[in-house]
N, C-alpha and C. Protein backbone atom coordinates (compact mmCIF):
# COMPACT_ATOMS: atom_id res chain seq x y z
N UNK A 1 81.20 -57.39 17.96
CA UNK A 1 80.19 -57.27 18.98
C UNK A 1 79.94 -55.79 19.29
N UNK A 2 78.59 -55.49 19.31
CA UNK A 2 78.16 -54.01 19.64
C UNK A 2 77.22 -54.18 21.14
N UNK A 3 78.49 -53.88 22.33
CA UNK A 3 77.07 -53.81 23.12
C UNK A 3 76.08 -52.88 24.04
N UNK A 4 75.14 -53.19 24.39
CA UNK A 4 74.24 -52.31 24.38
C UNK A 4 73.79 -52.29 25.81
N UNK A 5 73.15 -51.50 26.78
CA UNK A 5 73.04 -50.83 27.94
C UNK A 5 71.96 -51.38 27.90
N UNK A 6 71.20 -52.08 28.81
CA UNK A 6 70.32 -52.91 29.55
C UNK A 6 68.67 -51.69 29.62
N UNK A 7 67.82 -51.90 29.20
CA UNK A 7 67.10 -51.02 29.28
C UNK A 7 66.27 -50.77 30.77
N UNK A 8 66.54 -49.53 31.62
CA UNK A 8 66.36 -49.82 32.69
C UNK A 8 67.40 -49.58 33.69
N UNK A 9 68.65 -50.08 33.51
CA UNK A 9 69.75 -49.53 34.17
C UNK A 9 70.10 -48.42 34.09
N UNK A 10 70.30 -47.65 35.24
CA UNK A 10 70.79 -46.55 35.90
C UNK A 10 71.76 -46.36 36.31
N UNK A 11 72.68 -44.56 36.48
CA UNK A 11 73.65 -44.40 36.92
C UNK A 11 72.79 -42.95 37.99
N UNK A 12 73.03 -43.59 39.29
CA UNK A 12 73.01 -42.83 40.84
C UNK A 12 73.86 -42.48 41.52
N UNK A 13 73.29 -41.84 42.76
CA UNK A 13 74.99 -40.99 43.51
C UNK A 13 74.05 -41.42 44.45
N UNK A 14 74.82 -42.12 45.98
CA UNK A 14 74.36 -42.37 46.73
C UNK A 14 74.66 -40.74 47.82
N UNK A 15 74.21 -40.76 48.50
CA UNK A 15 74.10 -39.79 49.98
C UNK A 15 75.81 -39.77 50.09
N UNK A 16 76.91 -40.77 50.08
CA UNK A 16 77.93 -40.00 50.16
C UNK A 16 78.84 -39.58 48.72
N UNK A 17 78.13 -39.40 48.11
CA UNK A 17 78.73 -38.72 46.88
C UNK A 17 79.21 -40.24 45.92
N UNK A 18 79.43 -41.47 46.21
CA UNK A 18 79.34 -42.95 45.04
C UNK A 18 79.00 -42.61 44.38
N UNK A 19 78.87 -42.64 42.66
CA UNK A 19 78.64 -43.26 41.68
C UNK A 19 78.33 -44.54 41.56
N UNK A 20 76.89 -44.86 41.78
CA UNK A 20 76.47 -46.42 41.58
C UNK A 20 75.59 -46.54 39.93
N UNK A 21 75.84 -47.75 39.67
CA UNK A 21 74.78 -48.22 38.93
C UNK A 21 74.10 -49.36 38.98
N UNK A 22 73.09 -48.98 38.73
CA UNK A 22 71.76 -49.76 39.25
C UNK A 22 70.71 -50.58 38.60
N UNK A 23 70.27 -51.98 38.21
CA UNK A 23 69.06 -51.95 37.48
C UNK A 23 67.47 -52.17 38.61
N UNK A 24 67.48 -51.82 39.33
CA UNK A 24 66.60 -51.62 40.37
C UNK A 24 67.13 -52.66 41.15
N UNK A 25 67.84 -53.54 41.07
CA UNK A 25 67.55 -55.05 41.86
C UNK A 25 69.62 -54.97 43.05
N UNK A 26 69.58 -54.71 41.99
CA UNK A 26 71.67 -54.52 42.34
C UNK A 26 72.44 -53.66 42.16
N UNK A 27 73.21 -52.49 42.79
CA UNK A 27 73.82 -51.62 42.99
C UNK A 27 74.92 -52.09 42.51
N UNK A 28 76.32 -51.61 42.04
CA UNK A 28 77.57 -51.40 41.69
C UNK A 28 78.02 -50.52 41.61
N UNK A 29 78.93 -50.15 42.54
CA UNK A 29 80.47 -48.78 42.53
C UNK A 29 80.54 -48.58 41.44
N UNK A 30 80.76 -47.82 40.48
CA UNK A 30 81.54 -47.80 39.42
C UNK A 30 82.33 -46.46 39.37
N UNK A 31 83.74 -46.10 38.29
CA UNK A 31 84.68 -45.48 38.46
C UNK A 31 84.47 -44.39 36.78
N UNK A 32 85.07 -43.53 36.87
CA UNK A 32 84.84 -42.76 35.29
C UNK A 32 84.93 -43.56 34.38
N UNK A 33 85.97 -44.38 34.36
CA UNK A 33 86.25 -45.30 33.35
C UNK A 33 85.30 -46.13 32.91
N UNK A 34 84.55 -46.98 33.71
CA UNK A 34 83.52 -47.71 34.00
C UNK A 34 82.28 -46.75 33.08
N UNK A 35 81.78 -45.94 33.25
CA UNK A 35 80.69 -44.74 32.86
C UNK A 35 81.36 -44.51 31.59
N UNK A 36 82.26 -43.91 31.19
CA UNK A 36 82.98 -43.51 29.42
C UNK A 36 82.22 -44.80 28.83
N UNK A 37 82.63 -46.02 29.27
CA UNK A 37 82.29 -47.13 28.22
C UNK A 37 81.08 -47.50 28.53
N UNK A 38 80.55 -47.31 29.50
CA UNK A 38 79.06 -47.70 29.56
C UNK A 38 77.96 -47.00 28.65
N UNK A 39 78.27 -45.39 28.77
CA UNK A 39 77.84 -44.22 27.92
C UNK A 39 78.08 -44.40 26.77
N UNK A 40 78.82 -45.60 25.81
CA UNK A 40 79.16 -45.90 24.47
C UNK A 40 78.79 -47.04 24.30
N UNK A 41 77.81 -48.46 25.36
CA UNK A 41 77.39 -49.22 25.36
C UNK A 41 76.07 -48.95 24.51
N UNK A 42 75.79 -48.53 23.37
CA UNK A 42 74.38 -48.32 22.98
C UNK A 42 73.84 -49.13 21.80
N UNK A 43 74.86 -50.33 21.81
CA UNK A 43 74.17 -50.94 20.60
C UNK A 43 75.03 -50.80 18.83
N UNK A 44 75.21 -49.22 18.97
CA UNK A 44 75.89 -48.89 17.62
C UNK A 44 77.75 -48.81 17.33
N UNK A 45 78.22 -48.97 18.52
CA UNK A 45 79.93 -48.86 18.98
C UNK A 45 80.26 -50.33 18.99
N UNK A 46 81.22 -50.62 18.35
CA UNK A 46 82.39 -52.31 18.78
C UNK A 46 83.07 -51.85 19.56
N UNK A 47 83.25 -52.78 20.26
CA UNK A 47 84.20 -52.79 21.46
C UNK A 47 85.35 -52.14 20.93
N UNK A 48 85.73 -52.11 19.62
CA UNK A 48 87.03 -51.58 19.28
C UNK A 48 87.14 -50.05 19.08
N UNK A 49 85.92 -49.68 18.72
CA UNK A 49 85.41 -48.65 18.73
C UNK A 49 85.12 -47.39 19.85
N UNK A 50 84.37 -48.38 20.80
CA UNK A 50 84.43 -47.96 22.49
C UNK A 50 86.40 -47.80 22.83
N UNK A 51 87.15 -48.77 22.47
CA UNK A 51 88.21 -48.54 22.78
C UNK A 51 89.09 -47.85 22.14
N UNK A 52 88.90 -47.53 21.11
CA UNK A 52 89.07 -46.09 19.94
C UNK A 52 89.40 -44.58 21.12
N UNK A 53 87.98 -44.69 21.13
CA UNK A 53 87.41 -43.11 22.10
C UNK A 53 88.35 -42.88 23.34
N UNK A 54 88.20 -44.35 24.07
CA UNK A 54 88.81 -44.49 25.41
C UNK A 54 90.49 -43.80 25.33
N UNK A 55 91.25 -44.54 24.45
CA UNK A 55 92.40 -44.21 23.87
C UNK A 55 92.45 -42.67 23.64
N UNK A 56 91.81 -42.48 22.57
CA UNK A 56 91.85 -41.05 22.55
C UNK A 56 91.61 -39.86 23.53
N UNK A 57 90.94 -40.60 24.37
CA UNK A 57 90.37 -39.17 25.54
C UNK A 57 91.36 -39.46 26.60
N UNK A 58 92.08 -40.52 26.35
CA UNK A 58 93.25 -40.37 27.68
C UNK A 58 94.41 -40.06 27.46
N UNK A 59 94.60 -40.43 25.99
CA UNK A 59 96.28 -40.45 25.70
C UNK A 59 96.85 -41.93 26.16
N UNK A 60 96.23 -42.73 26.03
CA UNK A 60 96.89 -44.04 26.40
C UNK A 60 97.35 -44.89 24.75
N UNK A 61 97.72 -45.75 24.79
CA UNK A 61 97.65 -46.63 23.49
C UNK A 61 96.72 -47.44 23.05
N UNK A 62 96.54 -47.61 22.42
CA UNK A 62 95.19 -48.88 22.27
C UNK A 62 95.19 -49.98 22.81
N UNK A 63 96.48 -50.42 22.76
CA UNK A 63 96.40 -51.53 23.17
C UNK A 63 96.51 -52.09 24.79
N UNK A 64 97.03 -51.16 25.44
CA UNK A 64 96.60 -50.99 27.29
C UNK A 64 95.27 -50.84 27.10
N UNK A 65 94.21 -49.99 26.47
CA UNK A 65 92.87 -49.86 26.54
C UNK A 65 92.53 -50.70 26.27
N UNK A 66 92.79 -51.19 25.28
CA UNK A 66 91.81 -52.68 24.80
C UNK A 66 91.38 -53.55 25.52
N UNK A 67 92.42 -53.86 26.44
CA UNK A 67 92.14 -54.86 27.28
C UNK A 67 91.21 -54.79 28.23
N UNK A 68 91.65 -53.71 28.43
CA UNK A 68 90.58 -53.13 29.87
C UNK A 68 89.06 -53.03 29.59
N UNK A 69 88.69 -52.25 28.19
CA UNK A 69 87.32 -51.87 28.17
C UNK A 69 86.94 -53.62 27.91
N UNK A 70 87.55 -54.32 27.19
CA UNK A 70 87.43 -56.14 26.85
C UNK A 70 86.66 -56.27 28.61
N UNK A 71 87.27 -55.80 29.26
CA UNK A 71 87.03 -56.31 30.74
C UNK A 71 85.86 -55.87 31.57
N UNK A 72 86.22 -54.19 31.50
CA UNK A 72 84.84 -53.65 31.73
C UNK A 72 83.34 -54.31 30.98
N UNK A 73 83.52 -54.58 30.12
CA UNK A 73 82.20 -54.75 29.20
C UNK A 73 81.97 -56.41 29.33
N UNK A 74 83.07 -57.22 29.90
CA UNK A 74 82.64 -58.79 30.01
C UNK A 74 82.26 -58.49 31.43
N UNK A 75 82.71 -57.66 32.68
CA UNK A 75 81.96 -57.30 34.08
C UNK A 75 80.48 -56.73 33.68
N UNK A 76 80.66 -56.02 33.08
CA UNK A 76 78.93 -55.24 32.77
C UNK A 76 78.04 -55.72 32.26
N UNK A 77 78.73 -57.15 31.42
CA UNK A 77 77.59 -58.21 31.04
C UNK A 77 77.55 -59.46 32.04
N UNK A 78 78.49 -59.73 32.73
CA UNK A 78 78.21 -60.66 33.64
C UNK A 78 77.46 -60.06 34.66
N UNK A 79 77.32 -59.19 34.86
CA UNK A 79 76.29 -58.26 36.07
C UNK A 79 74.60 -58.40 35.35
N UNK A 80 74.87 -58.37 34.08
CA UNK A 80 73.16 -58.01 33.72
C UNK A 80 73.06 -56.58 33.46
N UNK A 81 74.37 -55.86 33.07
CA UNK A 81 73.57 -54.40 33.08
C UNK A 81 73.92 -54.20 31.33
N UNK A 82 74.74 -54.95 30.55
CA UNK A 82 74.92 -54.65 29.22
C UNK A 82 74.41 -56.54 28.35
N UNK A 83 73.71 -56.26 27.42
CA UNK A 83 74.06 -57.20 26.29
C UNK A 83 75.09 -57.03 25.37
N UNK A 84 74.96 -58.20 25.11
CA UNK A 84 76.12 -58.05 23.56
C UNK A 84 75.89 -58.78 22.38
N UNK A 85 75.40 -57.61 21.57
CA UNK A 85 74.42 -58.11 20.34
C UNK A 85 75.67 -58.22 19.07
């Protein structure tokens, strides 16, 4: 699965400094972590792939990451802000 960023959805800073993202209709908090994999949501990355990068830019193992971006990216499609082609 490669998935891909909702065309239309946005990443905003509200008035107290939040990180939201937005597709005009619904706001969501989101955290760095959240944004790394969203910013690699483009269609051309596998999830394993997205969790490749993740791993690497933290120093974690793959397999603590795995799970997580698995999670982030089933939240970001149950929201409506990612497909998964």
């Amino acid at each position: 699965m490669k998935p891909q960023k909702k065309e239309g959805v946005k990443v905003v800073q509200d008035e107290g400094g939040n990180v939201l993202l937005t597709d005009g209709k619904q706001f969501f908090s989101v955290d760095p972590v959240i944004l790394f994999v969203l910013d690699r949501c483009n269609g051309e990355l596998t999830m394993e792939q997205i969790a490749g990068e993740l791993a690497e830019a933290t120093g974690l193992a793959i397999e603590m990451v795995q799970r997580v971006v698995e999670q982030i990216i089933e939240a970001l499609a149950n929201a409506g802000m990612i497909e998964r082609t």
